[in-house]
N, C-alpha and C. Protein backbone atom coordinates (compact mmCIF):
# COMPACT_ATOMS: atom_id res chain seq x y z
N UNK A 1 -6.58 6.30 22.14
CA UNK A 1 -6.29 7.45 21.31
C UNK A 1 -7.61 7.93 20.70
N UNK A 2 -7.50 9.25 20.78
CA UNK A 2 -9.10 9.76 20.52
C UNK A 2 -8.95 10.24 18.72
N UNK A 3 -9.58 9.77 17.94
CA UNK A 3 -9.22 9.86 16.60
C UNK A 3 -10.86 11.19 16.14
N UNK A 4 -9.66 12.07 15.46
CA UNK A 4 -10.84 13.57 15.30
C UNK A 4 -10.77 13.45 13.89
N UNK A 5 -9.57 13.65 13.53
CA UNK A 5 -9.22 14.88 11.73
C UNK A 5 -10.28 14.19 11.14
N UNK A 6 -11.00 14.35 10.16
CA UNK A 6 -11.68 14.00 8.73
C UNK A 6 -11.62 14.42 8.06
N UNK A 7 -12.02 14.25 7.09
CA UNK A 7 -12.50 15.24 5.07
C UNK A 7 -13.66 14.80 5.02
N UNK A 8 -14.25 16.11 4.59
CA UNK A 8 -15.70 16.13 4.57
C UNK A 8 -16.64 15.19 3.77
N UNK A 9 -15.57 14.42 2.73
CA UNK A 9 -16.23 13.01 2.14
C UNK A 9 -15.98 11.73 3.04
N UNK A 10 -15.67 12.11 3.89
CA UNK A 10 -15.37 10.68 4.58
C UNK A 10 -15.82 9.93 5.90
N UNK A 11 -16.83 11.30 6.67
CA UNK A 11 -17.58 11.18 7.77
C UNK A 11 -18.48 10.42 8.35
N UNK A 12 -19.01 9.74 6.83
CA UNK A 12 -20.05 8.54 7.09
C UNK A 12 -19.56 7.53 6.24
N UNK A 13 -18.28 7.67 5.75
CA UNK A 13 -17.99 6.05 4.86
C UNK A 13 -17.58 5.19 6.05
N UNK A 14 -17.67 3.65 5.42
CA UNK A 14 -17.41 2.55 6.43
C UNK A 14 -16.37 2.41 6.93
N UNK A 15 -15.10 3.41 6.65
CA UNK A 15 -13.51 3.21 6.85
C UNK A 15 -13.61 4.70 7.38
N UNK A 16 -14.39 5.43 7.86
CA UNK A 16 -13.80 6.67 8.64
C UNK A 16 -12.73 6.79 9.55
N UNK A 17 -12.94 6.02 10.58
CA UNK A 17 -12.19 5.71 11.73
C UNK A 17 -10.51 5.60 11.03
N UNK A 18 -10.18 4.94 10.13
CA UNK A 18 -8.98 4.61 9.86
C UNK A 18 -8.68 5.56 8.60
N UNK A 19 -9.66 6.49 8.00
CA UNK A 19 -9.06 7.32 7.35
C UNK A 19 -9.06 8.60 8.06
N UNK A 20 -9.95 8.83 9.24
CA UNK A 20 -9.24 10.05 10.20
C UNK A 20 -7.84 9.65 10.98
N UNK A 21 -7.58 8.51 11.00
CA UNK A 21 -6.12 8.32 11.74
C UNK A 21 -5.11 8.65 10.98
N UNK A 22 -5.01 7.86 9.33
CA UNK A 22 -4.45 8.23 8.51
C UNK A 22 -4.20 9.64 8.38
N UNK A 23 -5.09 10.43 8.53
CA UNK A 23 -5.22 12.17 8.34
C UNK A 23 -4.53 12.77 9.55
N UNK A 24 -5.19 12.61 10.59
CA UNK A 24 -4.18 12.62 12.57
C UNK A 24 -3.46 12.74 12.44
N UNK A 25 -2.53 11.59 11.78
CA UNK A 25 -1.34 10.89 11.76
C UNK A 25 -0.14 11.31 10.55
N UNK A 26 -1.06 12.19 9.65
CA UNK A 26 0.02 13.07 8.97
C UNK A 26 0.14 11.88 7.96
N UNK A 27 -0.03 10.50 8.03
CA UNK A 27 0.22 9.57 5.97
C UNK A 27 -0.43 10.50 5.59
N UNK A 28 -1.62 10.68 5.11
CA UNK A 28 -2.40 11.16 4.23
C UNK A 28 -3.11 12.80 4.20
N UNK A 29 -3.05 13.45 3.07
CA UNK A 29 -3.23 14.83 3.09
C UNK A 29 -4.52 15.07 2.80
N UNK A 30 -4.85 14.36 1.55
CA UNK A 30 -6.37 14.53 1.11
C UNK A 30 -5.71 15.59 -0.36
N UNK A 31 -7.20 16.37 -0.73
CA UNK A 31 -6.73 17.32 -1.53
C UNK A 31 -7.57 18.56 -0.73
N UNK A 32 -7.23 19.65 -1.71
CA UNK A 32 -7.14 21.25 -1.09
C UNK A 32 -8.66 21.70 -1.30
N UNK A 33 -9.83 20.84 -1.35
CA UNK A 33 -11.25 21.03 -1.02
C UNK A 33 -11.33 20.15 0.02
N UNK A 34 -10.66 20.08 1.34
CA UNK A 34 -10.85 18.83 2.30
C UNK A 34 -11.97 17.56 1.86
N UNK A 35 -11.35 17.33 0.85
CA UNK A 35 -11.95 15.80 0.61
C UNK A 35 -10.48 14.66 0.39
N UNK A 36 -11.19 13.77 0.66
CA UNK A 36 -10.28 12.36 0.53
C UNK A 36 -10.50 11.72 -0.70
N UNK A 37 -11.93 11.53 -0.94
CA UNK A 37 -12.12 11.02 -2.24
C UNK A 37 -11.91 9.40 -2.12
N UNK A 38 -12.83 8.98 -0.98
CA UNK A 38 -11.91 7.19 -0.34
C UNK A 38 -12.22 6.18 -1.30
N UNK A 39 -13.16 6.19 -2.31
CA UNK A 39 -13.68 5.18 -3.37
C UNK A 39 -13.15 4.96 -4.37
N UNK A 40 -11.72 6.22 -4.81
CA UNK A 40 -10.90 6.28 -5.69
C UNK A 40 -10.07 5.17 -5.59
N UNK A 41 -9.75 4.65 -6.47
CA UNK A 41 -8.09 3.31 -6.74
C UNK A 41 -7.19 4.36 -6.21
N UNK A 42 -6.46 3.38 -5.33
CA UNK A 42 -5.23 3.90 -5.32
C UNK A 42 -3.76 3.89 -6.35
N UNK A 43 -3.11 4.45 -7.20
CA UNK A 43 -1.80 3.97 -7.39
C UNK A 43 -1.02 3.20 -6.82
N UNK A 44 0.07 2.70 -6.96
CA UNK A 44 1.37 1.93 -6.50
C UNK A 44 2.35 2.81 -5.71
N UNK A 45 2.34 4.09 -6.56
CA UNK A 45 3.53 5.68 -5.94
C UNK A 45 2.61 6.00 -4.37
N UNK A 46 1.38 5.80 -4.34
CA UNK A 46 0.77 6.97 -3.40
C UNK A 46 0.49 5.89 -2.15
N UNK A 47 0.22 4.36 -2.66
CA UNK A 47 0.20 3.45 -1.79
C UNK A 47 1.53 3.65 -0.77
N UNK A 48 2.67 2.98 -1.73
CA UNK A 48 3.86 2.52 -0.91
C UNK A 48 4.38 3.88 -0.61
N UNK A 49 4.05 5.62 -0.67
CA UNK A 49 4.81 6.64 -0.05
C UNK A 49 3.89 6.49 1.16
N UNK A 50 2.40 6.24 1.59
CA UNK A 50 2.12 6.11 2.56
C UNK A 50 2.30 5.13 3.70
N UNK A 51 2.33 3.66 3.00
CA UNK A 51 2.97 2.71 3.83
C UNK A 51 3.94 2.75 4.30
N UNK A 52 5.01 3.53 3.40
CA UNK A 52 6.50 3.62 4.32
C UNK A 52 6.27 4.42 5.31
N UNK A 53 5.74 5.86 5.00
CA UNK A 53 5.53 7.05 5.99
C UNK A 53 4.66 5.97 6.94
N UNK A 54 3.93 5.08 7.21
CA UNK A 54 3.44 4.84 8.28
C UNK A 54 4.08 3.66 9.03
N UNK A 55 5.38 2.73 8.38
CA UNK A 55 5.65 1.61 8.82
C UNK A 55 7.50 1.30 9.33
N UNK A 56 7.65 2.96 8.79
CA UNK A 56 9.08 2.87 8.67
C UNK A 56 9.65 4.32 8.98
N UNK A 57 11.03 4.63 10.08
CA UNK A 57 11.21 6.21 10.52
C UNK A 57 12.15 6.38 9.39
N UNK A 58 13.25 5.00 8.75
CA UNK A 58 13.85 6.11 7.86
C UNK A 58 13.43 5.98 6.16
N UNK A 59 13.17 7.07 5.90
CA UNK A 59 12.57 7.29 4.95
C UNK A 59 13.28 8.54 3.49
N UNK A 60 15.41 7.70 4.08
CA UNK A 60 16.04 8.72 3.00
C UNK A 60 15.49 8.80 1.51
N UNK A 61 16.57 10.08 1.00
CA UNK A 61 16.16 9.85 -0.35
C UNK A 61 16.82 8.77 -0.96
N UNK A 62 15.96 8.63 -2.73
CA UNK A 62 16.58 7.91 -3.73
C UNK A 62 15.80 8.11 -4.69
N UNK A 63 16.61 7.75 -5.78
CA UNK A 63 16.27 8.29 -7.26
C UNK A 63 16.74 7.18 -8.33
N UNK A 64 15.76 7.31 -8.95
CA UNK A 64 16.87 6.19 -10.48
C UNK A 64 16.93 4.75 -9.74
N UNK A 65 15.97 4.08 -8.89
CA UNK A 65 16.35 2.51 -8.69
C UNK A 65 15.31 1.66 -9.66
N UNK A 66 14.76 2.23 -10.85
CA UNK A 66 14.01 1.51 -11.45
C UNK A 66 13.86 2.43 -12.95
N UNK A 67 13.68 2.01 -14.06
CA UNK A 67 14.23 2.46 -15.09
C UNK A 67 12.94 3.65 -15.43
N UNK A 68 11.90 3.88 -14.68
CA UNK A 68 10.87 4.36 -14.81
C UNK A 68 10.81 5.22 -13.46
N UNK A 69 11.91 5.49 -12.37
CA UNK A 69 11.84 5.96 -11.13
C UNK A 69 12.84 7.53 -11.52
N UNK A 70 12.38 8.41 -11.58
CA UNK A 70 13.88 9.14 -11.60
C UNK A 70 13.94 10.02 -10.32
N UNK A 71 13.40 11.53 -10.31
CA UNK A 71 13.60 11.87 -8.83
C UNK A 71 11.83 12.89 -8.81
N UNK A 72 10.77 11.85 -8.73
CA UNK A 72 9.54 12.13 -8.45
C UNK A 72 9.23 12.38 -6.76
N UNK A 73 8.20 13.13 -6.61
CA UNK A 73 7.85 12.76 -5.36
C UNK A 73 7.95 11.94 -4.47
N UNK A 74 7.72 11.08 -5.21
CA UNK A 74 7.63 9.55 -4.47
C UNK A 74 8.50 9.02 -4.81
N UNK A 75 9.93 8.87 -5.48
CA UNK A 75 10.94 8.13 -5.53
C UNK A 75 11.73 7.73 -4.16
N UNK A 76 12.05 8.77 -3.13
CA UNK A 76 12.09 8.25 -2.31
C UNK A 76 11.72 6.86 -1.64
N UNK A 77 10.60 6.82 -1.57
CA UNK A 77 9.68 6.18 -1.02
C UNK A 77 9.70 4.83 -1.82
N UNK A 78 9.80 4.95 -2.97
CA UNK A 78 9.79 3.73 -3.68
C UNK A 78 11.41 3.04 -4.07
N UNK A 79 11.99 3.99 -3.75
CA UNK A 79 14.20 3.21 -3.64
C UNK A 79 13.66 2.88 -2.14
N UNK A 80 13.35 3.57 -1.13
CA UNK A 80 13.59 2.75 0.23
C UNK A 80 12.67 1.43 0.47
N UNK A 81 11.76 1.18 -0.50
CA UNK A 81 11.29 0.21 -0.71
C UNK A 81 11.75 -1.12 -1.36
N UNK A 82 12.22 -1.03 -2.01
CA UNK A 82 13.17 -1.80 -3.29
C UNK A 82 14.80 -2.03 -1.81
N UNK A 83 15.08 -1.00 -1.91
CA UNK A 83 15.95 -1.31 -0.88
C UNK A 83 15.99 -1.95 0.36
N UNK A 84 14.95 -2.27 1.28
CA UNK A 84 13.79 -2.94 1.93
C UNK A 84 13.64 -4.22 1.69
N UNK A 85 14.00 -4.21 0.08
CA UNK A 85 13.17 -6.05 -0.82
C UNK A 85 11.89 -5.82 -0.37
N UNK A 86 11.41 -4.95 0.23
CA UNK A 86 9.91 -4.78 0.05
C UNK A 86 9.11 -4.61 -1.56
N UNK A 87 10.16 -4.33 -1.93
CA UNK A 87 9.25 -4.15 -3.88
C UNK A 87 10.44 -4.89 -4.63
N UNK A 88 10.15 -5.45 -5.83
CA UNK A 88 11.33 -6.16 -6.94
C UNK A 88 10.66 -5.48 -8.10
N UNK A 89 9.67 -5.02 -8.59
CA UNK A 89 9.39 -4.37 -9.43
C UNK A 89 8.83 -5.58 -10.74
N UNK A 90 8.80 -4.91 -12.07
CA UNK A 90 8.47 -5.96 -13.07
C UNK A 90 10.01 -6.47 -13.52
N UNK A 91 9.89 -7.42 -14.43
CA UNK A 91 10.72 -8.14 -14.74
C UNK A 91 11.56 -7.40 -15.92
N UNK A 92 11.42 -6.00 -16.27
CA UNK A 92 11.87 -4.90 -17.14
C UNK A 92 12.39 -4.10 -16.56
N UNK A 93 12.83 -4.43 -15.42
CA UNK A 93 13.31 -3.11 -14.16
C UNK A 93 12.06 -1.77 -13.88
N UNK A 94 10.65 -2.00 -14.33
CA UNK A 94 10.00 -1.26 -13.96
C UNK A 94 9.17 -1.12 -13.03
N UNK A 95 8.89 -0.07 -12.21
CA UNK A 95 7.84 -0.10 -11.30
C UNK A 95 6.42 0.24 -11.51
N UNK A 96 6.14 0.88 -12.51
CA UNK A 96 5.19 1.56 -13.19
C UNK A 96 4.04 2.11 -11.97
N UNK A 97 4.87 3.81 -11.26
CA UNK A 97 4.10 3.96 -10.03
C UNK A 97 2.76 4.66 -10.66
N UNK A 98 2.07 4.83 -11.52
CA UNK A 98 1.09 5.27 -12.26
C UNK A 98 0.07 4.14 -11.91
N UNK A 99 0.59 3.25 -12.01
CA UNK A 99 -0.71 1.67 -12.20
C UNK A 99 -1.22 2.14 -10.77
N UNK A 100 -2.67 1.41 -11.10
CA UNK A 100 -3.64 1.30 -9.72
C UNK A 100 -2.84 0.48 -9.06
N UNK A 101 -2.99 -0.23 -7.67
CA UNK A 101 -2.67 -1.33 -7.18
C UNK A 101 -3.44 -2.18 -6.75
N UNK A 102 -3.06 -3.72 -6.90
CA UNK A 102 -4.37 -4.70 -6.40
C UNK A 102 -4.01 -5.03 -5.18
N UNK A 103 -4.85 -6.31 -4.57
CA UNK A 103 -4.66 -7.02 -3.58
C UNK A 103 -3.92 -7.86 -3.44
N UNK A 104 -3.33 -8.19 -4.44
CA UNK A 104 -2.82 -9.18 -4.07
C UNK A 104 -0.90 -8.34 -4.33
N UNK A 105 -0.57 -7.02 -4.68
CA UNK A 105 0.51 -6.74 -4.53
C UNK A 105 0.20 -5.70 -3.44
N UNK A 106 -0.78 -5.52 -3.12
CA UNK A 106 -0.64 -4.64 -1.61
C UNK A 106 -0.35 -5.67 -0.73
N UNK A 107 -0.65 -6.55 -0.37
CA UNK A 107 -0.70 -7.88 -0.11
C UNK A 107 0.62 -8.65 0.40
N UNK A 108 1.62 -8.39 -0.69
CA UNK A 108 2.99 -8.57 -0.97
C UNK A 108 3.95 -7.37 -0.41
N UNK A 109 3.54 -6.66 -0.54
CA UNK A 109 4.30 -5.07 -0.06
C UNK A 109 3.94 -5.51 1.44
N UNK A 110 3.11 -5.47 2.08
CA UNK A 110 2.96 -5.97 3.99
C UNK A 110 3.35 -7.35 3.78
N UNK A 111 3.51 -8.03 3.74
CA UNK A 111 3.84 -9.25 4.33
C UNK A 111 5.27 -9.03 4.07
N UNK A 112 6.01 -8.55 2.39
CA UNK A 112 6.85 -8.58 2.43
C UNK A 112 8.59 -7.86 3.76
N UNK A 113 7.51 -6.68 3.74
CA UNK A 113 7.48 -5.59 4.93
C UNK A 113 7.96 -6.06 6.47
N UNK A 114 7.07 -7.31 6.90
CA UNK A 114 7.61 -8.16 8.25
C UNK A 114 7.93 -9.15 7.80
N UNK A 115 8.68 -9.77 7.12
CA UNK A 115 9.79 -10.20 6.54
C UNK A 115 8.92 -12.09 7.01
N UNK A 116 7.55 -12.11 6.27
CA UNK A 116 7.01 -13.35 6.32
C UNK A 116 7.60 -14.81 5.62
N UNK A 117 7.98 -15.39 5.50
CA UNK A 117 8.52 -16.40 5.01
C UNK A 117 7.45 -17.03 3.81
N UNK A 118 7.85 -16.59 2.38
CA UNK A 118 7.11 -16.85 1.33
C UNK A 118 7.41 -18.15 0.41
N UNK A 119 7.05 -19.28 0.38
CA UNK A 119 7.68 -19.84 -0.69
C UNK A 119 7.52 -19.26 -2.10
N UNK A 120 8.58 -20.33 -2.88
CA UNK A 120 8.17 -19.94 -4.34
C UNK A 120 7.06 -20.16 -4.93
N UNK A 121 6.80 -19.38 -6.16
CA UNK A 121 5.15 -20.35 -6.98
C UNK A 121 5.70 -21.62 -7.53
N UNK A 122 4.72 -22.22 -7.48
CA UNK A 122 4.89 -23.76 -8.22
C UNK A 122 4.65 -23.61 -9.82
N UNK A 123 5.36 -24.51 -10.60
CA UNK A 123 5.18 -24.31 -11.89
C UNK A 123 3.57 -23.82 -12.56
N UNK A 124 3.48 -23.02 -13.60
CA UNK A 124 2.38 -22.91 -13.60
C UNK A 124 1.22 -22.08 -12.39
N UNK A 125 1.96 -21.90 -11.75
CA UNK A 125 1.44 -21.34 -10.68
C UNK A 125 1.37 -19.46 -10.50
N UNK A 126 0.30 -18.49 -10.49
CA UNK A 126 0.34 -17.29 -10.69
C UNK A 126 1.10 -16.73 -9.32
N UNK A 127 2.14 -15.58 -9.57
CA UNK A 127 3.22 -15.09 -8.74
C UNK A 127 2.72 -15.41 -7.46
N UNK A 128 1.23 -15.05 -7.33
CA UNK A 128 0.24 -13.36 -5.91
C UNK A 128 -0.04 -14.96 -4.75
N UNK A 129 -0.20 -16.27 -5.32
CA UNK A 129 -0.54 -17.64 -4.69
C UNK A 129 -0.21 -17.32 -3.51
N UNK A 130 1.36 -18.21 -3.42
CA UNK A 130 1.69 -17.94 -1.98
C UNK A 130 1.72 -16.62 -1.11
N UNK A 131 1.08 -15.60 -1.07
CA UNK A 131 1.15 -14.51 -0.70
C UNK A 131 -0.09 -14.76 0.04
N UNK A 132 -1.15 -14.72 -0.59
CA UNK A 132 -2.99 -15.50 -0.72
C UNK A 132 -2.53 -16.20 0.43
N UNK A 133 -1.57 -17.92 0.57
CA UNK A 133 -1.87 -18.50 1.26
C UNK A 133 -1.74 -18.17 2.47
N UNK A 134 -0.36 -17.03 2.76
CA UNK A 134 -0.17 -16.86 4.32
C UNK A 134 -0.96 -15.58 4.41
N UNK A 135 -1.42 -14.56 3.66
CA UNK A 135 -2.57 -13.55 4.28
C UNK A 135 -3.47 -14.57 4.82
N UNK A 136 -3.81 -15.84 4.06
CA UNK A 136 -5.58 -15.99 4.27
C UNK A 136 -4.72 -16.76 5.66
N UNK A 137 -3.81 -17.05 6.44
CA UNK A 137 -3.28 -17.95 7.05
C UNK A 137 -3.83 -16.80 8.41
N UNK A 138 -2.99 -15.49 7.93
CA UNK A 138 -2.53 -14.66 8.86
C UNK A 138 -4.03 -13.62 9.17
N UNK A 139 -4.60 -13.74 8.10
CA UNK A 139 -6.43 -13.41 8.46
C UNK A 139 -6.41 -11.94 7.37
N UNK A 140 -5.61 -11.56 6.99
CA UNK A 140 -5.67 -10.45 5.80
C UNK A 140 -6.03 -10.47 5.04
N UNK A 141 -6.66 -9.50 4.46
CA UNK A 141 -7.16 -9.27 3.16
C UNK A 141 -8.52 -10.48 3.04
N UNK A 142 -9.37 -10.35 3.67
CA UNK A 142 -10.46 -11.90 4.06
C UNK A 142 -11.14 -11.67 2.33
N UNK A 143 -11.15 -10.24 1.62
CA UNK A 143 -11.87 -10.69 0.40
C UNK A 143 -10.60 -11.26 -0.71
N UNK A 144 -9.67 -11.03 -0.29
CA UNK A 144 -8.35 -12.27 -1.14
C UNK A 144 -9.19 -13.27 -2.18
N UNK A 145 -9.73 -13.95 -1.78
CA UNK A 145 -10.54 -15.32 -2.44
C UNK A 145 -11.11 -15.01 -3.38
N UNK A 146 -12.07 -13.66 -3.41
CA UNK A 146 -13.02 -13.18 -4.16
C UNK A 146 -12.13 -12.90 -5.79
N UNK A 147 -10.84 -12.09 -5.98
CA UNK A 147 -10.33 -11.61 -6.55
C UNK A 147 -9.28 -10.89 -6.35
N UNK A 148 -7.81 -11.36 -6.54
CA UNK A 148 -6.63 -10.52 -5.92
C UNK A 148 -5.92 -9.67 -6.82
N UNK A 149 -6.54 -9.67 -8.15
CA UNK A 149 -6.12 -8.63 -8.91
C UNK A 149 -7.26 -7.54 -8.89
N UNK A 150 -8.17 -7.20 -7.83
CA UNK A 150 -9.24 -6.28 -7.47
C UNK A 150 -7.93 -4.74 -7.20
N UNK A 151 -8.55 -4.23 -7.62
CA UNK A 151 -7.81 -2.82 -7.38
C UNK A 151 -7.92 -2.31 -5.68
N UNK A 152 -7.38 -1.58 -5.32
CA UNK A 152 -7.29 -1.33 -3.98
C UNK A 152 -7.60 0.53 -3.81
N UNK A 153 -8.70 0.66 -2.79
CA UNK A 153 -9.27 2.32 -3.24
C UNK A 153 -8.73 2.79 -1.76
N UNK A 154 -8.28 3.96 -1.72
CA UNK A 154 -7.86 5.16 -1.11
C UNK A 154 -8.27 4.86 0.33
N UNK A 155 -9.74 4.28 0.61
CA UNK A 155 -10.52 4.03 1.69
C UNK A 155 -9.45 2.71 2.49
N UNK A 156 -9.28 1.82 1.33
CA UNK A 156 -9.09 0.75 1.67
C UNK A 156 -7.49 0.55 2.10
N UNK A 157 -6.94 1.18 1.46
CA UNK A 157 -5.69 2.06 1.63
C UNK A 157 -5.08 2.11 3.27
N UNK A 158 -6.24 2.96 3.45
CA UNK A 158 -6.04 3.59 5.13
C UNK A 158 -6.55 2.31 6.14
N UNK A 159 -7.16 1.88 5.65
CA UNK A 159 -7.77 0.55 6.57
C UNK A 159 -6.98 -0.55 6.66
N UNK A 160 -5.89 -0.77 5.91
CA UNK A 160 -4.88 -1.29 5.97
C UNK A 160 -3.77 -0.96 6.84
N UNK A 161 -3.42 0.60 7.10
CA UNK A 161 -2.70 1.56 7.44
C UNK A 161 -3.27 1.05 8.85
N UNK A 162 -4.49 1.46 9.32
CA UNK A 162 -4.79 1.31 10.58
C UNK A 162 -4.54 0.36 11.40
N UNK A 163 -4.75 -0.71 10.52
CA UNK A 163 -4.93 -1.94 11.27
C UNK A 163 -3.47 -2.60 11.85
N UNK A 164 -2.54 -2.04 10.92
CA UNK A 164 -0.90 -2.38 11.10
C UNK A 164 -0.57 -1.70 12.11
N UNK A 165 -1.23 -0.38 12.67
CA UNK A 165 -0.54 0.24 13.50
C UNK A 165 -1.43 0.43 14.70
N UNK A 166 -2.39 -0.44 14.74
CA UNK A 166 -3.22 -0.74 15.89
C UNK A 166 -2.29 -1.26 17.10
């Protein structure tokens, strides 16, 4: 597949290749000065409306599955997620699609996605662990180790995107 589209910020970053596919491929729009802007954090809303649009055909609506979800852009995207068990949200029924997202819940959203076999955390043990153990198992996310509450940027986003649908 011969990969063309770009945004004019994105021609010489290290993730071109997988943010012109992303663009090809209709996930991602950019904004209305053809830039991408790939160094930006991503949100949680803009992550998981693109992961679904790239990992999943049905993509009905939904509204109101989280006490902070009502009928946004991205609600869709985030009830067919939840509905999925791809997302459980916080322990307040919230999703809070505003927050950046890290690695270690992008992390959780794909694995959760092909339905990987997770154990529980061990007492004392932080949620993102077993997630860590079968990425670093399964070869994902290789900077995991470094820091999995690292925020996850727009670039990095699509390079994720790519690689799933390689």
């Amino acid at each position: 597949m011969s990969i063309q589209a770009s945004f004019s910020d994105s021609q010489k970053h290290r993730f071109r290749i997988a943010i012109a596919f992303a663009k090809q491929n209709g996930f991602v729009k950019g904004f209305s000065d053809n830039t991408y802007r790939p160094d930006l954090n991503i949100n949680r809303a803009e992550f998981l409306k693109v992961f679904i649009e790239s990992q999943y055909s049905d993509k009905s609506s939904g509204e109101n599955c989280f006490i902070d979800i009502r009928n946004e852009w991205f609600s869709p995207y985030v009830c067919a997620a939840k509905r999925l068990r791809i997302v459980d949200g916080y322990p307040d029924d919230t999703f809070k699609p505003d927050h950046h997202i890290n690695q270690a819940e992008a992390l959780k959203i794909v694995l959760n996605s092909f339905n990987y076999k997770i154990r529980s955390p061990k007492k004392n043990e932080e949620w993102y662990v077993p997630y860590v153990e079968v990425g670093r198992e399964q070869g994902m996310f290789t900077r995991m180790r470094e820091n999995p509450e690292r925020k996850i940027t727009r670039a990095e986003m699509a390079e994720i995107i790519y690689r799933l649908n390689k």
